[in-house]
C-alpha atoms as a PDB file:
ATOM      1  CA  UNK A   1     242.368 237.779  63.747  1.00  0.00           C
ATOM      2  CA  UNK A   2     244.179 236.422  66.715  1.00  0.00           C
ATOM      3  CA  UNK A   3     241.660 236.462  69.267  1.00  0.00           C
ATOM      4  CA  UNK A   4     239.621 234.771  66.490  1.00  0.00           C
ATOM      5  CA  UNK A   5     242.178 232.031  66.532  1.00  0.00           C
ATOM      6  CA  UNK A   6     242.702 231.734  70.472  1.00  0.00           C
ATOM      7  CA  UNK A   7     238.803 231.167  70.582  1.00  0.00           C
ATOM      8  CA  UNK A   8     238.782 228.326  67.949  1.00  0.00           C
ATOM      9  CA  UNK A   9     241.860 226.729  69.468  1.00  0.00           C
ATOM     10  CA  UNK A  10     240.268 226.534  73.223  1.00  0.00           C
ATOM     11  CA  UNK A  11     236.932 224.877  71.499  1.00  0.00           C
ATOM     12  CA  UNK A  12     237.110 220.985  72.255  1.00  0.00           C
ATOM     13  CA  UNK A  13     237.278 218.189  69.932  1.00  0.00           C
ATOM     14  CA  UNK A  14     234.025 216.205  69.246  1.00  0.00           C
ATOM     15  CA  UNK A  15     236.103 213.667  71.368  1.00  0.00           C
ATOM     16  CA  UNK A  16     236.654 216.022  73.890  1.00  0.00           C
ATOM     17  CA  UNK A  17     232.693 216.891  74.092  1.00  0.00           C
ATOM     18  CA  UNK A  18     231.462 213.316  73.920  1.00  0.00           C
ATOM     19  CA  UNK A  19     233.629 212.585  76.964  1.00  0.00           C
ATOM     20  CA  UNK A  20     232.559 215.520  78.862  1.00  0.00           C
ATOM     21  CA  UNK A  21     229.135 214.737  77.655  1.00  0.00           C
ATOM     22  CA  UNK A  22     229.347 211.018  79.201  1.00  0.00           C
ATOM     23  CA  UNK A  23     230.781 212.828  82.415  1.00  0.00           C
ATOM     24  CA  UNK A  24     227.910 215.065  82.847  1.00  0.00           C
ATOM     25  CA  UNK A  25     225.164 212.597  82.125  1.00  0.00           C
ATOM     26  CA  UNK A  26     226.334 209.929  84.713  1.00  0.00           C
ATOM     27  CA  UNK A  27     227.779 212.275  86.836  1.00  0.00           C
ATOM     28  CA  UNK A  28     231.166 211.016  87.320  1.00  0.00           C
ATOM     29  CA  UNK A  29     234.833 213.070  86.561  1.00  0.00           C
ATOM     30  CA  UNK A  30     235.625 214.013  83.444  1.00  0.00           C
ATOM     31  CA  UNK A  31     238.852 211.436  84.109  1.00  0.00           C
ATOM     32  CA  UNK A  32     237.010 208.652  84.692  1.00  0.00           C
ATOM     33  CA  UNK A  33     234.628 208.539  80.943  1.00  0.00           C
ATOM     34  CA  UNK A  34     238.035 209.138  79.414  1.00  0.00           C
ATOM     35  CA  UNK A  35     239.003 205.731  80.573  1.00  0.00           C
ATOM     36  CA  UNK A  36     235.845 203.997  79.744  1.00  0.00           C
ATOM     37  CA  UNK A  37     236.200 205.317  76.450  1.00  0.00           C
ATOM     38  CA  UNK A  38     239.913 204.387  75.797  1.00  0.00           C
ATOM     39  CA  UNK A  39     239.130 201.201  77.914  1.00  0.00           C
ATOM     40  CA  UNK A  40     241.270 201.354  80.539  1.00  0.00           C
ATOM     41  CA  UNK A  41     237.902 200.741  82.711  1.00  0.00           C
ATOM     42  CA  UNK A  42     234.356 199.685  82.315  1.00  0.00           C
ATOM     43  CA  UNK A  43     231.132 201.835  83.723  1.00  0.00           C
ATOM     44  CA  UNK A  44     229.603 200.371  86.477  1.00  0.00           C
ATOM     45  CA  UNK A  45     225.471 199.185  85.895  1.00  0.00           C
ATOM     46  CA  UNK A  46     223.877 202.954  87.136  1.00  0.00           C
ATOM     47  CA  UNK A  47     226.323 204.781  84.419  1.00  0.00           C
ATOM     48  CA  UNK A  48     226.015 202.008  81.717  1.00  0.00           C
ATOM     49  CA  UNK A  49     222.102 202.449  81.855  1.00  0.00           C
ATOM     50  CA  UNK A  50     222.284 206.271  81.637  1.00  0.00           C
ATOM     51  CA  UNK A  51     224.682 206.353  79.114  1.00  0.00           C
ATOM     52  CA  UNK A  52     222.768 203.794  76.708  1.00  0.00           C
ATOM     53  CA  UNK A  53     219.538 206.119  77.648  1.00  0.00           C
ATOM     54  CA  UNK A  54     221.278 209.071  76.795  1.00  0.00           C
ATOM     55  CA  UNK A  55     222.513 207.991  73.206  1.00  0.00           C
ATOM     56  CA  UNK A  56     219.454 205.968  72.435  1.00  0.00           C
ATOM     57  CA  UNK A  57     221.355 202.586  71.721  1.00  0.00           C
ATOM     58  CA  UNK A  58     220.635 199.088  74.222  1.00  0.00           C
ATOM     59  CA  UNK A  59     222.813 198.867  76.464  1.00  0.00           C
ATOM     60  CA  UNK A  60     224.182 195.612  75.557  1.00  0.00           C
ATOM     61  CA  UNK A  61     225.098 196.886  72.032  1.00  0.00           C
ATOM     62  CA  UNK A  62     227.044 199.599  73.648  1.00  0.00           C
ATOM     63  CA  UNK A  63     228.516 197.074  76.399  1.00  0.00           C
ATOM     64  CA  UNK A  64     228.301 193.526  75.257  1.00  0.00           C
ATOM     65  CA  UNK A  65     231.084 192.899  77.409  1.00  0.00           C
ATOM     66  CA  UNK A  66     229.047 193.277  80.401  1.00  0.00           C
ATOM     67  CA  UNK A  67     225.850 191.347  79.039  1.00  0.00           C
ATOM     68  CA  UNK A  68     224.685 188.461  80.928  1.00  0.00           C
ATOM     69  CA  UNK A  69     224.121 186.357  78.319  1.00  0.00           C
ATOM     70  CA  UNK A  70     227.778 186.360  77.301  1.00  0.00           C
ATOM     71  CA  UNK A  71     228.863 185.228  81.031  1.00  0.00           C
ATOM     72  CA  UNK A  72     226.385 181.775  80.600  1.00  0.00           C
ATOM     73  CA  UNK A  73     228.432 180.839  77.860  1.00  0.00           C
END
């Protein structure tokens, strides 16, 4: 029973996976998709565009911060 434990308590969080999941597609640090996920920065053009590929949603739903469009305004 308590190596059965120990293995379920090392498993990461569905947070912890989609970060490490952003990390590995745009191949940056895991550190650095942790802040673009609690904000603290924002993912340059190359690792917007390969995350919105990756997940299937337009970029500028994921980032309409960043959208062109918004900076005419």
């Amino acid at each position: 029973m308590t190596s059965l434990y120990k293995e379920i308590k090392c498993r990461p969080t569905p947070c912890e996976q989609f970060v490490e999941e952003l990390a590995g597609v745009t191949h940056r640090s895991i550190h650095t998709a942790q802040k673009w996920v609690t904000g603290a920065q924002k993912p340059d053009r190359a690792a917007r565009y390969a995350i919105s590929q990756h997940l299937g949603i337009p970029e500028d739903d994921l980032f309409p911060e960043t959208n062109s469009k918004n900076h005419e305004k």
